[in-house]
C-alpha atoms as a PDB file:
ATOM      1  CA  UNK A   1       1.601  40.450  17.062  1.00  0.00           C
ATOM      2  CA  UNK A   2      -0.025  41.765  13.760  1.00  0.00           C
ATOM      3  CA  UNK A   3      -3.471  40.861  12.602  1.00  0.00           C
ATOM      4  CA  UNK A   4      -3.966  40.965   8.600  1.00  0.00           C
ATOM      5  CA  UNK A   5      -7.431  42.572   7.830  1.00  0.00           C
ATOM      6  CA  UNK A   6      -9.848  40.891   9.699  1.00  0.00           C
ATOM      7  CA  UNK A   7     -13.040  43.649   8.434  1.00  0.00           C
ATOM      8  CA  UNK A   8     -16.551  43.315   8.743  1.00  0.00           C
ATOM      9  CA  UNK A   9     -17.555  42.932   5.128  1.00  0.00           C
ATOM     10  CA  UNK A  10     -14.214  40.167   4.382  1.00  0.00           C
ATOM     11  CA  UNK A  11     -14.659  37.928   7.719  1.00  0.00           C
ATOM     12  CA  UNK A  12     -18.110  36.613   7.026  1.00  0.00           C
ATOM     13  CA  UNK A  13     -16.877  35.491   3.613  1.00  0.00           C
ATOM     14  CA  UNK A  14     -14.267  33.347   5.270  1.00  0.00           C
ATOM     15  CA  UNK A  15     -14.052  29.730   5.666  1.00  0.00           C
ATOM     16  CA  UNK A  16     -14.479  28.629   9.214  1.00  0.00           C
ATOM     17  CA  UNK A  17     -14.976  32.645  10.469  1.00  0.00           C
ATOM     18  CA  UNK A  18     -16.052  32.058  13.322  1.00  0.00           C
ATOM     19  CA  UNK A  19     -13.358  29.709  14.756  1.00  0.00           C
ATOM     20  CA  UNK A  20     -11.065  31.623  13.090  1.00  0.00           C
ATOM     21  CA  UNK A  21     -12.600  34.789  15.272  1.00  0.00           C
ATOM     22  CA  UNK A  22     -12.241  32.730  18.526  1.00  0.00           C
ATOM     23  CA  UNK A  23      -8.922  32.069  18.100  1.00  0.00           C
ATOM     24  CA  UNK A  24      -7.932  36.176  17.215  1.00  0.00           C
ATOM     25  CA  UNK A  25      -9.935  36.748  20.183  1.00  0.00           C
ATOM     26  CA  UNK A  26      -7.749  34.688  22.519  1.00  0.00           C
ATOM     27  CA  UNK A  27      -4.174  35.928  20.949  1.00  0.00           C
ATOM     28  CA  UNK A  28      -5.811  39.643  22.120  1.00  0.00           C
ATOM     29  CA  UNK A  29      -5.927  39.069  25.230  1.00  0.00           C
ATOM     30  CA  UNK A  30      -3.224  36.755  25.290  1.00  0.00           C
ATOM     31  CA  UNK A  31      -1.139  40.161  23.574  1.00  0.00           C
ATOM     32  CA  UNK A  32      -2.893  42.281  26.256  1.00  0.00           C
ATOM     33  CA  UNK A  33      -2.299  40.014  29.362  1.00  0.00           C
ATOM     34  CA  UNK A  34       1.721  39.093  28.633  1.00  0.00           C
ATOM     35  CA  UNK A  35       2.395  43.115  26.957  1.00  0.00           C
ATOM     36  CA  UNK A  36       2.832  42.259  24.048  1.00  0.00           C
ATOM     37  CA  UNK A  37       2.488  45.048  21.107  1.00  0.00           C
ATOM     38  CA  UNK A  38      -0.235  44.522  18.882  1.00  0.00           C
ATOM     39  CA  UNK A  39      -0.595  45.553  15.395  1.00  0.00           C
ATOM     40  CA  UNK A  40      -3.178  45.359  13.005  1.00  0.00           C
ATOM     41  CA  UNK A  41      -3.920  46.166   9.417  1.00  0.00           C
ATOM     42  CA  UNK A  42      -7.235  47.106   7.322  1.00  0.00           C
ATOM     43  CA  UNK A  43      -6.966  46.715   3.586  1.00  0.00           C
ATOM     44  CA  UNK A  44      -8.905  49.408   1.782  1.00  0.00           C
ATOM     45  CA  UNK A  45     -11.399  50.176   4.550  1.00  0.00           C
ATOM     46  CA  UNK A  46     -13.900  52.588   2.655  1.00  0.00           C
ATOM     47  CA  UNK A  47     -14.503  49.572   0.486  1.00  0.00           C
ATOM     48  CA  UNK A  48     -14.070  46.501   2.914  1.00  0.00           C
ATOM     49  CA  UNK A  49     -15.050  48.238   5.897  1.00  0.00           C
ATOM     50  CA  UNK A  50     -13.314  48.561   9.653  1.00  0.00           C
ATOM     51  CA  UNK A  51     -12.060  45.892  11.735  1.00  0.00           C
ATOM     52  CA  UNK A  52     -14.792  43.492  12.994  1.00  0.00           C
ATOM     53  CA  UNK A  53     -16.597  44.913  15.698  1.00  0.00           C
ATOM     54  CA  UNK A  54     -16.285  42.253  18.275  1.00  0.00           C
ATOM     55  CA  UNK A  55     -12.446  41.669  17.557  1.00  0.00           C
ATOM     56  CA  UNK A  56     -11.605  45.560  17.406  1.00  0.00           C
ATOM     57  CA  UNK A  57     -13.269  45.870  20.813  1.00  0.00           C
ATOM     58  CA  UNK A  58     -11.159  43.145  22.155  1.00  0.00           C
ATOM     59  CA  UNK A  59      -7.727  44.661  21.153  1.00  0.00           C
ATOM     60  CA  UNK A  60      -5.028  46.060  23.228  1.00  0.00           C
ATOM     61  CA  UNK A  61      -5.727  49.958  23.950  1.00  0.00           C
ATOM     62  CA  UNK A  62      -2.361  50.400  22.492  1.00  0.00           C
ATOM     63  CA  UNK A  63      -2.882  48.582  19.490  1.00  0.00           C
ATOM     64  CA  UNK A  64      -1.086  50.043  16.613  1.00  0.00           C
ATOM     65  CA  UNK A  65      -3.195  50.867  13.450  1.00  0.00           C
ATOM     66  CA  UNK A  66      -2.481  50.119   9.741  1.00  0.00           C
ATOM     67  CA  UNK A  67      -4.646  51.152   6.935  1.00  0.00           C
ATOM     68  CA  UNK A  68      -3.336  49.856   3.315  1.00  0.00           C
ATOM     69  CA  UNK A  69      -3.811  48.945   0.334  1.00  0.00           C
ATOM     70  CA  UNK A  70      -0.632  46.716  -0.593  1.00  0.00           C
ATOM     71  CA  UNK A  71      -1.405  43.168  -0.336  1.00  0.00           C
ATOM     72  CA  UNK A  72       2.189  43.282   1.438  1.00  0.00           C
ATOM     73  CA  UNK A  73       2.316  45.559   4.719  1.00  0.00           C
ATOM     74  CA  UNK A  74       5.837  45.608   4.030  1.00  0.00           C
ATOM     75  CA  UNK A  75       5.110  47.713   1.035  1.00  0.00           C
ATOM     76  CA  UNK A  76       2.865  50.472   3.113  1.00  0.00           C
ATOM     77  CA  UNK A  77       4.417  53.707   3.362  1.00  0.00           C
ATOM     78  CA  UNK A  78       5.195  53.808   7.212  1.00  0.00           C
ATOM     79  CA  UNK A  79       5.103  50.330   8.160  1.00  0.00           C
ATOM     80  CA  UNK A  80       8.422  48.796   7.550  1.00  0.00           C
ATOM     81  CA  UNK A  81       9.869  52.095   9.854  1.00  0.00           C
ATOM     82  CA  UNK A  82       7.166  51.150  12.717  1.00  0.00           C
ATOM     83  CA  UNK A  83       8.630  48.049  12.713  1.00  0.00           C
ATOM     84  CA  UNK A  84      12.108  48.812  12.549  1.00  0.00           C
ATOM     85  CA  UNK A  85      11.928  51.583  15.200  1.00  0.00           C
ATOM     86  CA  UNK A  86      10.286  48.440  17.352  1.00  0.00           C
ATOM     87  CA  UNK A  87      12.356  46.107  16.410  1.00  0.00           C
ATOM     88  CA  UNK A  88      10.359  42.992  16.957  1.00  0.00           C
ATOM     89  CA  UNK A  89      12.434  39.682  16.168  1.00  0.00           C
ATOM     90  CA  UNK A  90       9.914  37.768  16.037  1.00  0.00           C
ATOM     91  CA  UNK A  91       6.358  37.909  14.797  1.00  0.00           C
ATOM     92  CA  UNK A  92       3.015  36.578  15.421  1.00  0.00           C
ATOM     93  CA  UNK A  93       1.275  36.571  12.196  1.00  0.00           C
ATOM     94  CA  UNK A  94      -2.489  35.587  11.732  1.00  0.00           C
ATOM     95  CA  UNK A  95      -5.383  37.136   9.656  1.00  0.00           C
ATOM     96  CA  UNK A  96      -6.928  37.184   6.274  1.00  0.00           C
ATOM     97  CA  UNK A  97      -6.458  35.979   3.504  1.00  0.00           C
ATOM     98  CA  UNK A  98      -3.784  33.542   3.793  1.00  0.00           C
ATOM     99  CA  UNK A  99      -2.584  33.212   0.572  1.00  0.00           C
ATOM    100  CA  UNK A 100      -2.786  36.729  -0.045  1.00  0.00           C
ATOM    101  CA  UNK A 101      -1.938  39.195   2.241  1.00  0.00           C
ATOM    102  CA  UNK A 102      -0.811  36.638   5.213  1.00  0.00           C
ATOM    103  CA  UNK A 103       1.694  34.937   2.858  1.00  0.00           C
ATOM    104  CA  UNK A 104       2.892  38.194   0.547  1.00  0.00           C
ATOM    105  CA  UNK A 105       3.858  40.028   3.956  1.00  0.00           C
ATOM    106  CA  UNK A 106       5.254  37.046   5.530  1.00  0.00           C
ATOM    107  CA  UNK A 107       7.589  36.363   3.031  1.00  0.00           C
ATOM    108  CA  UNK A 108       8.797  40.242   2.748  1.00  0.00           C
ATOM    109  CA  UNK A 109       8.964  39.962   6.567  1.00  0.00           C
ATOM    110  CA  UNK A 110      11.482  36.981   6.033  1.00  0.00           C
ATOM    111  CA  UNK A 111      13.521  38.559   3.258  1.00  0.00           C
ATOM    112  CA  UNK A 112      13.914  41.287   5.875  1.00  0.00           C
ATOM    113  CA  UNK A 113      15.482  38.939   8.718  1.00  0.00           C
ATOM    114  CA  UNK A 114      12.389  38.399  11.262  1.00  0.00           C
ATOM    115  CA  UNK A 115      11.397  35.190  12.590  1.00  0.00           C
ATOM    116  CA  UNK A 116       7.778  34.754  11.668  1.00  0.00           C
ATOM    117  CA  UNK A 117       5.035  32.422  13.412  1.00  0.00           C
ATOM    118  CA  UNK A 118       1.571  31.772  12.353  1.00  0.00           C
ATOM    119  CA  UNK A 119      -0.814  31.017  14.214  1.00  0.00           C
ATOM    120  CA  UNK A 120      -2.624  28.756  11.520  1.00  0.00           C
ATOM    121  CA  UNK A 121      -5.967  28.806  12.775  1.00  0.00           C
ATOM    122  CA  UNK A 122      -6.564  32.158  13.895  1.00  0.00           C
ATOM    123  CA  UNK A 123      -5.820  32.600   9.804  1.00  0.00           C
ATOM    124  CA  UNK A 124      -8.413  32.120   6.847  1.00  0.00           C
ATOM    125  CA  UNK A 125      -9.314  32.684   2.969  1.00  0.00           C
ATOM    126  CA  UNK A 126     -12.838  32.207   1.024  1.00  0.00           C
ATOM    127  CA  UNK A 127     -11.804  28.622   0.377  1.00  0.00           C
ATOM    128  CA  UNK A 128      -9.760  26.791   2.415  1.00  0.00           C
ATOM    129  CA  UNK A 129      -7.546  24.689  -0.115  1.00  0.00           C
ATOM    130  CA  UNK A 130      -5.766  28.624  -0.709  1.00  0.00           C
ATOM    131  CA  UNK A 131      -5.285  28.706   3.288  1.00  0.00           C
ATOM    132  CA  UNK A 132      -4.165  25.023   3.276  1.00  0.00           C
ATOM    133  CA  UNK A 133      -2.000  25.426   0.223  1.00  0.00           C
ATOM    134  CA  UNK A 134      -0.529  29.170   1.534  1.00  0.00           C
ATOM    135  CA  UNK A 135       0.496  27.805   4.864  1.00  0.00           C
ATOM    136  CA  UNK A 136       2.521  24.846   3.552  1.00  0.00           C
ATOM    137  CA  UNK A 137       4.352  27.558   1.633  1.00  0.00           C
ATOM    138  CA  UNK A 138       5.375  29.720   4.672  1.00  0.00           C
ATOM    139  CA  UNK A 139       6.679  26.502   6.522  1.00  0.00           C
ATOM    140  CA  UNK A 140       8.764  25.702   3.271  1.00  0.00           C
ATOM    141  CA  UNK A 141       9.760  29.153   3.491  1.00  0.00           C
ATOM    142  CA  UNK A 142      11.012  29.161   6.984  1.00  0.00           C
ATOM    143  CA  UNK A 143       7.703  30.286   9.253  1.00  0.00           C
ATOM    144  CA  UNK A 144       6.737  28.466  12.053  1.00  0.00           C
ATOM    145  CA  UNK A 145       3.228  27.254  11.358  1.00  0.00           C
ATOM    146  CA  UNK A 146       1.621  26.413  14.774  1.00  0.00           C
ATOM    147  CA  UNK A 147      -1.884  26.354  16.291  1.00  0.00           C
ATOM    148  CA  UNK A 148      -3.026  29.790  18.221  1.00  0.00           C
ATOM    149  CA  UNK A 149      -2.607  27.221  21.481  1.00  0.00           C
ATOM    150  CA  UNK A 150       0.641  26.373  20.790  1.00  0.00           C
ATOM    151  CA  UNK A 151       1.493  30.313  19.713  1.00  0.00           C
ATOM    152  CA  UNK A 152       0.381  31.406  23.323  1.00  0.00           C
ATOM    153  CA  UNK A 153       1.725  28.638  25.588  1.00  0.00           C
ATOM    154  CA  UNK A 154       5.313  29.267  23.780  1.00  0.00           C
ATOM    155  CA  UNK A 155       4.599  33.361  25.095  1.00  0.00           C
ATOM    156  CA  UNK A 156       3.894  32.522  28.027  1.00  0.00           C
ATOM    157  CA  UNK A 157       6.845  30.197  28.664  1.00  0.00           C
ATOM    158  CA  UNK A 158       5.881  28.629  32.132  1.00  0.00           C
ATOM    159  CA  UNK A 159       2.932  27.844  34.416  1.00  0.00           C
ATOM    160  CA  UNK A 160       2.248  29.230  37.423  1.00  0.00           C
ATOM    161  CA  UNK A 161       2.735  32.389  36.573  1.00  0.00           C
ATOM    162  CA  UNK A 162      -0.255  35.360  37.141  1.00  0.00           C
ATOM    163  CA  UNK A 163      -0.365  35.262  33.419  1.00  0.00           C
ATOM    164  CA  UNK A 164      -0.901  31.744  32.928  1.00  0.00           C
ATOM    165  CA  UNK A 165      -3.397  31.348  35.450  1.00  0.00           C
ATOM    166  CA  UNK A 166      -5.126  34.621  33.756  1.00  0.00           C
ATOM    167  CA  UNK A 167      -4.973  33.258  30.260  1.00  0.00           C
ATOM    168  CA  UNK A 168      -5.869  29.587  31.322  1.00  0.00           C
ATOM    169  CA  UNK A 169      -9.283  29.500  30.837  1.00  0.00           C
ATOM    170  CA  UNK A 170      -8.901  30.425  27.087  1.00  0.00           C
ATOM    171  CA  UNK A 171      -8.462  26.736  26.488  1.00  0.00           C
ATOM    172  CA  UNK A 172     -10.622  25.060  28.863  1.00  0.00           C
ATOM    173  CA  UNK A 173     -13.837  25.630  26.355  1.00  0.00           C
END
């Protein structure tokens, strides 16, 4: 999973931020419950600030941390080899903004061969026609562009598993 700059002074500014919150919330546990590596970015944190405080206490202890200041985190020094050396097929993509940084990396992380989902609600800009608008163009481009629901029910493959009965009552709000 990587999370795209969700900071404290950007998130508030977001359309819908506090679904959009709920939603990042779940895929961290849902990362941390099925062990699933977690990565997350901050854009230019001496000017946009850390991670959100509620959401960075969440995360997996392992969680893998980015600072950056490309729009595309395939174009920060050191990311592209974390990723290669982990060699993740497939990646959960959600954050902020969506058509900047969300749709600039997940087009460079097509280009370079791995199957990208979004989960399209735990993803946001300042107005919401840019998010609407940016996600159309990563399903035209080949992403899978799914609810968070939809992202963590596909992870989790079956029911009746420990993990599904742990991560269960993530939907039943």
């Amino acid at each position: 999973m990587l999370m795209v700059d969700v900071q404290e002074r950007l998130l508030p500014a977001i359309s819908g931020h506090e679904d959009i919150r709920r939603h990042i919330l779940r895929l961290s546990r849902a990362s941390e419950v099925l062990h699933i590596p977690f990565s997350y970015t901050e854009q230019y944190p001496k000017g946009l600030g850390p991670t959100d405080g509620e959401i960075f206490s969440s995360l997996p202890k392992e969680a893998r941390r980015f600072e950056k200041n490309h729009f595309s985190c395939c174009d920060e020094e050191g990311f592209s080899d974390f990723f290669e050396l982990t060699s993740p097929n497939r990646i959960v993509l959600f954050g902020i903004e969506t058509h900047i940084c969300i749709l600039t990396t997940l087009l460079d992380l097509l280009a370079r061969g791995r199957k990208v989902v979004v989960a399209a609600d735990a993803c946001g800009s300042r107005v919401t026609r840019n998010a609407d608008l940016a996600l159309k163009a990563a399903a035209a481009a080949g992403a899978l562009v799914v609810p968070t629901e939809t992202v963590i029910y596909q992870l989790m493959g079956q029911s009746g598993t420990a993990e599904f009965k742990a991560l269960l009552p993530l939907f039943k709000d």
